[in-house]
Every structure is written in C-alpha cells, then in structure tokens.
Protein backbone atom coordinates (compact mmCIF):
# COMPACT_ATOMS: atom_id res chain seq x y z
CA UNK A 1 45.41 105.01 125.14
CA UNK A 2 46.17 107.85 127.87
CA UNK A 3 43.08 109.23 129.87
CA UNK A 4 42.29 112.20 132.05
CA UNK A 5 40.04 113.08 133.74
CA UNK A 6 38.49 116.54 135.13
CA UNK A 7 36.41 117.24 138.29
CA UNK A 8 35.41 120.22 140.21
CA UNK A 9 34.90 119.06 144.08
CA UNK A 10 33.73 121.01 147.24
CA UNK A 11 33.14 119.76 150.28
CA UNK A 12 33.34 116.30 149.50
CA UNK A 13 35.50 114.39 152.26
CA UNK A 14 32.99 111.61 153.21
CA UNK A 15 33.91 110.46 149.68
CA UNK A 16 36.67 112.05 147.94
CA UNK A 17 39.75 109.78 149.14
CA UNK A 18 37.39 106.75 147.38
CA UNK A 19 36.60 108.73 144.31
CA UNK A 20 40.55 109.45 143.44
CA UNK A 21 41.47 105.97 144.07
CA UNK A 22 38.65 104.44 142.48
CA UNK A 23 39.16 106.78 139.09
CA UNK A 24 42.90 106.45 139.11
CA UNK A 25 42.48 102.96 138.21
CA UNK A 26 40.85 103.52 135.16
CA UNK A 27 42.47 106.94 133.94
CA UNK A 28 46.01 108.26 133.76
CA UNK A 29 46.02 111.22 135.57
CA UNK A 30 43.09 113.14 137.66
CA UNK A 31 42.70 117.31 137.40
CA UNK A 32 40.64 118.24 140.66
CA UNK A 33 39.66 121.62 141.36
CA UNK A 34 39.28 122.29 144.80
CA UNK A 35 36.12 124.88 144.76
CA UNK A 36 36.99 126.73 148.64
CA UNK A 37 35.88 123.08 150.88
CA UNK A 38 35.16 124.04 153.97
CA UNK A 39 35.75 120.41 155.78
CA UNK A 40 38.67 118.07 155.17
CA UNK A 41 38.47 118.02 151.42
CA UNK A 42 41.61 120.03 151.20
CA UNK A 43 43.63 117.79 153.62
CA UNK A 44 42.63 114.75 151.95
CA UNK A 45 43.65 116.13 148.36
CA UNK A 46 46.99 117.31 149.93
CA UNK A 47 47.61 113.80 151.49
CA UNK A 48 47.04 111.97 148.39
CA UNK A 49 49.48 114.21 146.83
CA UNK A 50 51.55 113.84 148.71
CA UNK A 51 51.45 109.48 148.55
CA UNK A 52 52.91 110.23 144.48
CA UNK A 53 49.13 109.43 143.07
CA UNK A 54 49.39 111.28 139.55
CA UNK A 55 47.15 113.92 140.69
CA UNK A 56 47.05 117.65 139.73
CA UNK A 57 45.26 119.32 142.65
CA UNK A 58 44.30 123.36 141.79
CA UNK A 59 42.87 125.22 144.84
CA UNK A 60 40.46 127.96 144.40
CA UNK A 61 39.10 130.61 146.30
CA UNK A 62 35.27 129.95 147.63
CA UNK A 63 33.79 131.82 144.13
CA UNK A 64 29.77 132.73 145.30
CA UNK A 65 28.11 131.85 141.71
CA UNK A 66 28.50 127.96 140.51
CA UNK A 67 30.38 128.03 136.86
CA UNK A 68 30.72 124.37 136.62
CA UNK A 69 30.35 124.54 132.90
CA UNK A 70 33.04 126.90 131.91
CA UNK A 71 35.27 126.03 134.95
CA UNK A 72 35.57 122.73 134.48
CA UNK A 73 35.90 123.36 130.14
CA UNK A 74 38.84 125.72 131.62
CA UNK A 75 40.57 122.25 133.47
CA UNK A 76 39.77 120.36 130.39
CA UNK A 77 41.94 122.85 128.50
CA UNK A 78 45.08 123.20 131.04
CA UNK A 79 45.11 119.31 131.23
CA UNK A 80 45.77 119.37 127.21
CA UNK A 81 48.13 122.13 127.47
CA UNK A 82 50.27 119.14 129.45
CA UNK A 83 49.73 116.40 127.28
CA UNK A 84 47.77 115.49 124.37
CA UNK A 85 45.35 112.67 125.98
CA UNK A 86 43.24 111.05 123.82
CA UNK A 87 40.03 111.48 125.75
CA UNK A 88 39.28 113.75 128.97
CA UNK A 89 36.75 112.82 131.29
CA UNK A 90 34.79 115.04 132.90
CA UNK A 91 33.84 113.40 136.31
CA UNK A 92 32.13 114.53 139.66
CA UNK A 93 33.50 113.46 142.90
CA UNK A 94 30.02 111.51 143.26
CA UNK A 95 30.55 109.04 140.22
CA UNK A 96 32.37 106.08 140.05
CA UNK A 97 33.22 104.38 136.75
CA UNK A 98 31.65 101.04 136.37
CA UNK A 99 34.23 99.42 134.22
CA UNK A 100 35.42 95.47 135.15
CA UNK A 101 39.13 97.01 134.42
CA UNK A 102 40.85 99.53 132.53
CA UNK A 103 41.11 97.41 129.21
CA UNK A 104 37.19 97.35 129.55
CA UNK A 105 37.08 101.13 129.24
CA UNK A 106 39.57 101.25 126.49
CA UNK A 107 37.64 98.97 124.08
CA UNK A 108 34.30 101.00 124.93
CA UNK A 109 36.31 103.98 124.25
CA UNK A 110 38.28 102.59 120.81
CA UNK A 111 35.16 101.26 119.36
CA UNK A 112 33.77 105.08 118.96
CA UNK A 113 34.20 106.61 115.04
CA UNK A 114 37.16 108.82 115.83
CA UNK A 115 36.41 112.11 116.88
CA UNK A 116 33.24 111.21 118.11
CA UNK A 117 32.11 112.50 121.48
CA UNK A 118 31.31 109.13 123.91
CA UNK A 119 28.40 109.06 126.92
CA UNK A 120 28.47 107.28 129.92
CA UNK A 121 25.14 105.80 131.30
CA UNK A 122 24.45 107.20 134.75
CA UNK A 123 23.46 104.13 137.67
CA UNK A 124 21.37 106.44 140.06
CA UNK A 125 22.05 105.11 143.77
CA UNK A 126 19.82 105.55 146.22
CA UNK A 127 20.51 105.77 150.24
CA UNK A 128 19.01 102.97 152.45
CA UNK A 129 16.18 103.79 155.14
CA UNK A 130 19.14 103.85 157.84
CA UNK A 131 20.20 106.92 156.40
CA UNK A 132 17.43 108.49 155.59
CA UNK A 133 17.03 108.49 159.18
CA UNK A 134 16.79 112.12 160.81
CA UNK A 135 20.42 112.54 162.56
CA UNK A 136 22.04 109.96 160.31
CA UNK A 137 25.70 111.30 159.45
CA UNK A 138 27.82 110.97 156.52
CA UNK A 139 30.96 109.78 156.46
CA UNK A 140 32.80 106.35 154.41
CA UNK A 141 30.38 103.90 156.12
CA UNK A 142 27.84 104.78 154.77
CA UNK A 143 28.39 103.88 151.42
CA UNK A 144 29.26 100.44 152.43
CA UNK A 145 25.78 100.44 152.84
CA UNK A 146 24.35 101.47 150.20
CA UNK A 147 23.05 98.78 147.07
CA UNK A 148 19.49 100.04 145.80
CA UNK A 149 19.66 101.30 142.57
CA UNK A 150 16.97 102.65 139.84
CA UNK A 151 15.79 100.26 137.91
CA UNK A 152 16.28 102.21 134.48
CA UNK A 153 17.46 102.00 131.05
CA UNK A 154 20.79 103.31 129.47
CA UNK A 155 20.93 105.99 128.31
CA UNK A 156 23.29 109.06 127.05
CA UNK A 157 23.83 111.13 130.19
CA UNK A 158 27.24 111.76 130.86
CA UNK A 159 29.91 112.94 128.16
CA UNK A 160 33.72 111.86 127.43
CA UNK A 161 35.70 114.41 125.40
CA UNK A 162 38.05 113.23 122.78
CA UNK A 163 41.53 114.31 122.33
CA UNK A 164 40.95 116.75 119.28
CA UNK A 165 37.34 118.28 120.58
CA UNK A 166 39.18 118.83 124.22
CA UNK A 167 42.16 120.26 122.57
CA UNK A 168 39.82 122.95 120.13
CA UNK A 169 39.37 126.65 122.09
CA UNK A 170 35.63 126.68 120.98
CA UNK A 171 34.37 123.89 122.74
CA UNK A 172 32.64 124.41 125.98
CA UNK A 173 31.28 121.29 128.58
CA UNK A 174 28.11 122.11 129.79
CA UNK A 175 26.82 122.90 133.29
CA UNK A 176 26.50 118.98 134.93
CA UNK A 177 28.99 117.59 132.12
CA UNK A 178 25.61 116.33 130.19
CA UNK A 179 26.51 117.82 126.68
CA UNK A 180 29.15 119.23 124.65
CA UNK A 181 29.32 122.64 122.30
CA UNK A 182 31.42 124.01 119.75
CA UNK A 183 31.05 127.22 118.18
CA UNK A 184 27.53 126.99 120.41
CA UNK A 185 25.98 124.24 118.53
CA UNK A 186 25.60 120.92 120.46
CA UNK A 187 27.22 117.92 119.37
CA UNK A 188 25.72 114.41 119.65
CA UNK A 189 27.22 112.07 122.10
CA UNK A 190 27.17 107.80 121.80
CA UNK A 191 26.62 105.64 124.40
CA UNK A 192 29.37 103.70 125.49
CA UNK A 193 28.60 99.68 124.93
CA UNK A 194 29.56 98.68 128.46
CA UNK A 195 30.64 101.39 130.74
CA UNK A 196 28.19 103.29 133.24
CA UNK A 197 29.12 105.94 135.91
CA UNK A 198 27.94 104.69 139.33
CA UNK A 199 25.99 108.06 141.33
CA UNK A 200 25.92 108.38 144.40
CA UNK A 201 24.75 111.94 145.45
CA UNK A 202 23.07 111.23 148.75
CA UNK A 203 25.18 109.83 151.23
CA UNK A 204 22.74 111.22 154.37
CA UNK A 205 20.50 113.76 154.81
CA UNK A 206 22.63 116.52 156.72
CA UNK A 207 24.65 116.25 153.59
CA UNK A 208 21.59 116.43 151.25
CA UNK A 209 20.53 119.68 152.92
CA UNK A 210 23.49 121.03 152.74
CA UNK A 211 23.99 120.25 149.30
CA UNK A 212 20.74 121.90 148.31
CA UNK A 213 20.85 125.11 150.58
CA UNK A 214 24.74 125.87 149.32
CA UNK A 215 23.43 124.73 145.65
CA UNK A 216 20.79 127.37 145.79
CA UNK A 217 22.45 130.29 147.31
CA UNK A 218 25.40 129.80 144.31
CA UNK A 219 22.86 129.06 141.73
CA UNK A 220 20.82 132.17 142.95
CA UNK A 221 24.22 134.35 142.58
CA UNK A 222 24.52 133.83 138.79
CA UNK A 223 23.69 136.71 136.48
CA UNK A 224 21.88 134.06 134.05
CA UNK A 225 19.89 132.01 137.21
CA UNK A 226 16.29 131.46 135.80
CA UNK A 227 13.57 129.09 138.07
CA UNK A 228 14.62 126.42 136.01
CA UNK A 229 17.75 126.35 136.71
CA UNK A 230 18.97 123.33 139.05
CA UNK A 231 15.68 122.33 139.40
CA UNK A 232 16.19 119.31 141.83
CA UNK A 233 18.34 121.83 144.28
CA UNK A 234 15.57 124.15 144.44
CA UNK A 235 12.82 121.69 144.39
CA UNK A 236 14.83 120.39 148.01
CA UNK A 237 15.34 123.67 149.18
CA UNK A 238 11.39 124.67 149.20
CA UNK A 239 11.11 121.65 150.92
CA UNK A 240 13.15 122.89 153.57
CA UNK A 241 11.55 126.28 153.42
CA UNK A 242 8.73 124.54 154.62
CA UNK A 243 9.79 122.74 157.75
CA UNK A 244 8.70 124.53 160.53
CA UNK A 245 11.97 124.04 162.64
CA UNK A 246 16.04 123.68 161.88
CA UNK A 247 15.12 119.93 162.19
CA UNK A 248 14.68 118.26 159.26
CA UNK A 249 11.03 116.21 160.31
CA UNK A 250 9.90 114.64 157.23
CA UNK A 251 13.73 113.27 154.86
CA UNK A 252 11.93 111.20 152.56
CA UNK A 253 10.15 114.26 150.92
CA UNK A 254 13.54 115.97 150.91
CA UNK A 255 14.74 112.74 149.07
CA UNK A 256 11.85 112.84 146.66
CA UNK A 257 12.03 116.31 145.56
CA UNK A 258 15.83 115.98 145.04
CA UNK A 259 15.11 112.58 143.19
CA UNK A 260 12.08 112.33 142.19
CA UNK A 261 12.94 109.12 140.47
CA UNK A 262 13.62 107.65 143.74
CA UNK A 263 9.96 105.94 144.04
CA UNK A 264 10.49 104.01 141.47
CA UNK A 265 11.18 100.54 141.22
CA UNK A 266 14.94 99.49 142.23
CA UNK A 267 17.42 96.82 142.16
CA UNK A 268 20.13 95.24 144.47
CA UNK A 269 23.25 95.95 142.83
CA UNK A 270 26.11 97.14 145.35
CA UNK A 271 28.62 99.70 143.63
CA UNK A 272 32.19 98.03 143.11
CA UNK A 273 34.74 100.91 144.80
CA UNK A 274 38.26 99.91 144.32
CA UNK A 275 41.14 101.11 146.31
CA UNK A 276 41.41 101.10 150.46
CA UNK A 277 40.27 104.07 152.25
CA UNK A 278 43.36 105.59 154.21
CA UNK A 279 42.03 108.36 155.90
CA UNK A 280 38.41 107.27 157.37
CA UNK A 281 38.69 109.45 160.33
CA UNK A 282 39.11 113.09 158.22
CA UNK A 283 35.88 111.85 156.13
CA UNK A 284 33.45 113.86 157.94
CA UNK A 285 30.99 116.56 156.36
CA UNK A 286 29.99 119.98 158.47
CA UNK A 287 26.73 120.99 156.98
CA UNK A 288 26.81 124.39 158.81
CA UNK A 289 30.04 125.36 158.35
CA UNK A 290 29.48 124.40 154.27
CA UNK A 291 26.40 126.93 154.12
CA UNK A 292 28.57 129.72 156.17
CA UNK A 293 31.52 129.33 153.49
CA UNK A 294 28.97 130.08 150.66
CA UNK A 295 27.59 132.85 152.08
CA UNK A 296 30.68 134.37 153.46
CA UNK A 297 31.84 134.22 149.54
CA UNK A 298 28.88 136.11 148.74
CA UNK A 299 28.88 138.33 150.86
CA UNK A 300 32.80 138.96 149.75
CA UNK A 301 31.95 139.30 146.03
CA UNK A 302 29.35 142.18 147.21
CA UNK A 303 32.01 143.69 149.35
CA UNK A 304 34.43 143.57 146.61
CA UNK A 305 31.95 145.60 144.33
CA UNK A 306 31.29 147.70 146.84
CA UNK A 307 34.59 148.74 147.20
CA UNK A 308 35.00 149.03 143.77
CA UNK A 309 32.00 151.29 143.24
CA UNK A 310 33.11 153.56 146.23
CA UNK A 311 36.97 153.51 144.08
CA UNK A 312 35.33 154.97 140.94
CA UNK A 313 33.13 157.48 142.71
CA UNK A 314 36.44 158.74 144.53
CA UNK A 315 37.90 159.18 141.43
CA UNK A 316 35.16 160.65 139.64
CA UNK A 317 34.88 163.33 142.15
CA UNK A 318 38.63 164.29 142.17
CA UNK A 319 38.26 164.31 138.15
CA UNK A 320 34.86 166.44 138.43
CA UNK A 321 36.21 169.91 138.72
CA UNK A 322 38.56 169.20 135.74
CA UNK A 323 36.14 167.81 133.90
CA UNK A 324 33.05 170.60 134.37
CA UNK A 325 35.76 173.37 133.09
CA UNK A 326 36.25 170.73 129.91
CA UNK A 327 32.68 171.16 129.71
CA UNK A 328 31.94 174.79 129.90
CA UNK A 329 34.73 175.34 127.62
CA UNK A 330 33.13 172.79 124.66
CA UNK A 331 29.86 174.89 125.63
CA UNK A 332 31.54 177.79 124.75
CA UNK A 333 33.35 176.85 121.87
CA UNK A 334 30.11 175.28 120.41
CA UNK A 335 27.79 178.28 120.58
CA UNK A 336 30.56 181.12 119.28
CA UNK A 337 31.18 178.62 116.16
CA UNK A 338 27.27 178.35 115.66
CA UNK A 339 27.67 182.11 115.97
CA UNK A 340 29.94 183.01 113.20
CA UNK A 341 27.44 180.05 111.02
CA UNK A 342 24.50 181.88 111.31
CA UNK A 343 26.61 185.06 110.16
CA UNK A 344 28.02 183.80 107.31
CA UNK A 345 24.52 182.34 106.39
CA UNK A 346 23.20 186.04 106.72
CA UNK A 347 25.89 187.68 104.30
C-alpha cells in the first residue's frame, strides 16, 4: 500500500524536524507547504531535504487570509498528479500518528469498504503546569514533557482520503481536514479500528498567543470570515484583548478558552515520537516576529489592490476622452433615428 501525506506548516520549528520524521515512518512520501515561516521552519525543511528524506517541500509566499481547505485539497491533487497513492493523508505539523508500526496502519487502512473515506481519532494533549508558566519558551524540550491527555472517547475527527476520491477534481478537504466534499455534498468518514492522531497544539504559551493573534488577523482577512469562524482562536484572542499589559498575567484562561476541554478529566499517556531530533538548536519560535509576518502580508495584499485600483483609474482616464466622443456620438445617432420614427409614424 503507498501513502502520502499532505500538510500546510507555518512557523512550526519547535516541532517540525519531529513531525517529518515521525510521519515518514508510517507514510511514503510527505507534501509540506511552507505557508511564509517567519523562524527556522524553512531551514529545517531545507535540511531535511537535503538528508534524501522523500520529502516534497513547496514554499509559498506569506498569503494574509488562511485557505487551509482549498490549499491543502490543491497539495492533495499535485501529490496524485505524481503517483497514484492509494490514500493521502491530510496531516498538521501538530499531529503525530499513533500507530505501533506501519503494518498497523495498513490493516486499519485495508479493512475500510474500498472507496470509503477513513477518520482518525484525535488524542488532545495538554501542556504541563511548567509550561503554562508565564515566560515558559517553546522549543523540542518541551514536549518531552508533556503526558496529560483528555480523557475522551473516539471518535471521527480527522479524515484520510482514498486513492480514487483524492484523484477526482470535485472533491474539496475542508478547513481543519475534519470532512470531505464532492460536488459540495459531504461524505461520511469511518473510524479507523486502531489508529489515533496524537495533538499537540500547545507547546507554551508565547507560542499559544502567537498562534491565536496570527490565527485571527488571517481568519479576519477572509471574504467569507463570520464570528464563528475559528472559534477557539478568537475565543484566545479576546482573552488577550483583555489583559491589561503585553504580559500575558493570567495563561490558564488563555489555555481554557483555546481548549475548553482542557478542565476535564485526563490521563497519563506520554506521546510515542519516533525518529532523533537533529537540529534542536534551530527549534526556536519568535512570537513577535510571527505576528509582524502576518501583518506585513496584509498589509501587502492591500498595497497590491491599491496599486491595482490606482492602474485602472490611470487607464480609465487616458480612455475617457475617447470614450465621451463614443458617447455623444451614440447620443446623437439615437435621437436623429427616433427622429425619422416619429416621422414615418406621422405620414
């Protein structure tokens, strides 16, 4: 069975070395779209390329609204045009498949009725009090760290693509990789027997901030945003709104409104991350320089229809002159052929 999977990542060097060797032991070949990092993301990607991992690395501009939906449906369909895999797997940088081995994931993925659309079970991981801590950083450490997680049931969350639904122009992944359309009618998903994806989205709380203020300013810059939309990101960034300084005084209600889940009851059960970490010291987040990029990209895509506006007006005016003669002369036309009507009507 050949595998791929798909990811978009951003900003994600206190655990993106991990994440590619971790997947790469369960899937044949990674597609990573690198969304305009502003930290080491980049270097790290180019590094592991450069080791012979079977990695196809495709670096983007810093775009200012969030299409995670159609971008990463967009990877899904360049990584058939190579080769027609039998499932694609559309994966953040945050989520680690839970699989004993490769052979585990094969016979959750062979005992689906073919064609059908397969759902991993998401383990939500939660950060321990040390990082929670206010000046706490991120970086490969601190997973080590981390073992607490919710104490939930499976369920359906997160959605492997087969071969023949990846391969079809009409399908579209959804924004978070939760469902799958074709035509625009959602398909149902099964829940793999065995296999979970391991979360870990908070890895300290510069990096939560960060992740909310950036999530919000590109959510914000969509045409379709409604209040609705990402509604843990905003729910994190009002709590931010709220703090009375630039320092964050009071995490654990940052942690709540992000996950809300996360007063629930938990469990000790450490994530198992395979593969050796070569490049600890480049795995380092800047939470500044992360909001900066997404507003500099905003501020771009305004510039750029700016410019574009001003470009059409230019040419409008050089066309005017031409254009009001054009005019005048249909005016013309029109009122000596309603003319010659009305005198015809009167004979």
């Amino acid at each position: 069975m050949r595998l791929a999977s798909v990811t978009l990542a951003r900003d994600e060097a206190d655990i993106i070395e991990l994440f590619v060797r971790h997947t790469l032991h369960f899937v044949d070949r990674m597609y990573i779209v690198d969304d305009g990092s502003t930290d080491d993301t980049s270097l790290i990607l180019s590094l592991l390329e450069r080791e012979g991992l079977p990695l196809v690395v495709i670096r983007e501009g810093n775009t200012a609204a969030y299409q995670q939906g159609l971008r990463t449906t967009a990877l899904m369909q360049r990584a058939m045009r190579d080769e027609n895999w039998h499932f694609v797997l559309p994966l953040d940088a945050d989520e680690f498949i839970t699989a004993v081995d490769r052979e585990g994931l094969n016979d959750d993925l062979a005992a689906l009725p073919k064609g059908a659309i397969g759902a991993f079970s998401l383990r939500q991981y939660l950060p321990p009090v040390s990082i929670q801590a206010r000046g706490a950083s991120s970086d490969q450490s601190a997973l080590s760290r981390i073992s607490c997680v919710l104490d939930l049931p499976r369920h359906p969350n997160k959605i492997v693509v087969p071969g023949s639904l990846a391969a079809h122009r009409e399908t579209l992944i959804s924004d978070g990789n939760h469902r799958v359309s074709r035509y625009h009618t959602e398909l149902p998903a099964i829940l793999l027997a065995h296999c979970d994806l391991a979360h870990i989205p908070v890895r300290s709380m510069d990096q939560l901030a960060a992740k909310c203020l950036v999530s919000y300013v590109r959510w914000r810059a969509r045409s379709d945003y409604m209040p609705a939309t990402a509604a843990h990101h905003m729910a994190g960034v009002q709590v931010l709104a709220d703090e009375p300084g630039l320092l964050l005084t009071k995490p654990e209600l940052l942690l709540l409104a992000y996950l809300p889940e996360a007063g629930k009851p938990v469990r000790h059960d450490p994530p198992r991350i395979l593969g050796e970490c070569r490049y600890p010291h480049l795995a380092r987040i800047y939470p500044y320089r992360r909001l900066l990029g997404s507003l500099d990209a905003l501020v771009e895509h305004s510039r750029s229809d700016a410019r574009e506006m001003a470009a059409m007006r230019k040419k409008l005016a050089r066309r005017g002159p031409v254009l009001a003669r054009f005019s005048a002369f249909g005016r013309k036309l029109h009122r000596s052929v309603m003319k010659r009507c009305l005198a015809v009507r009167v004979r």
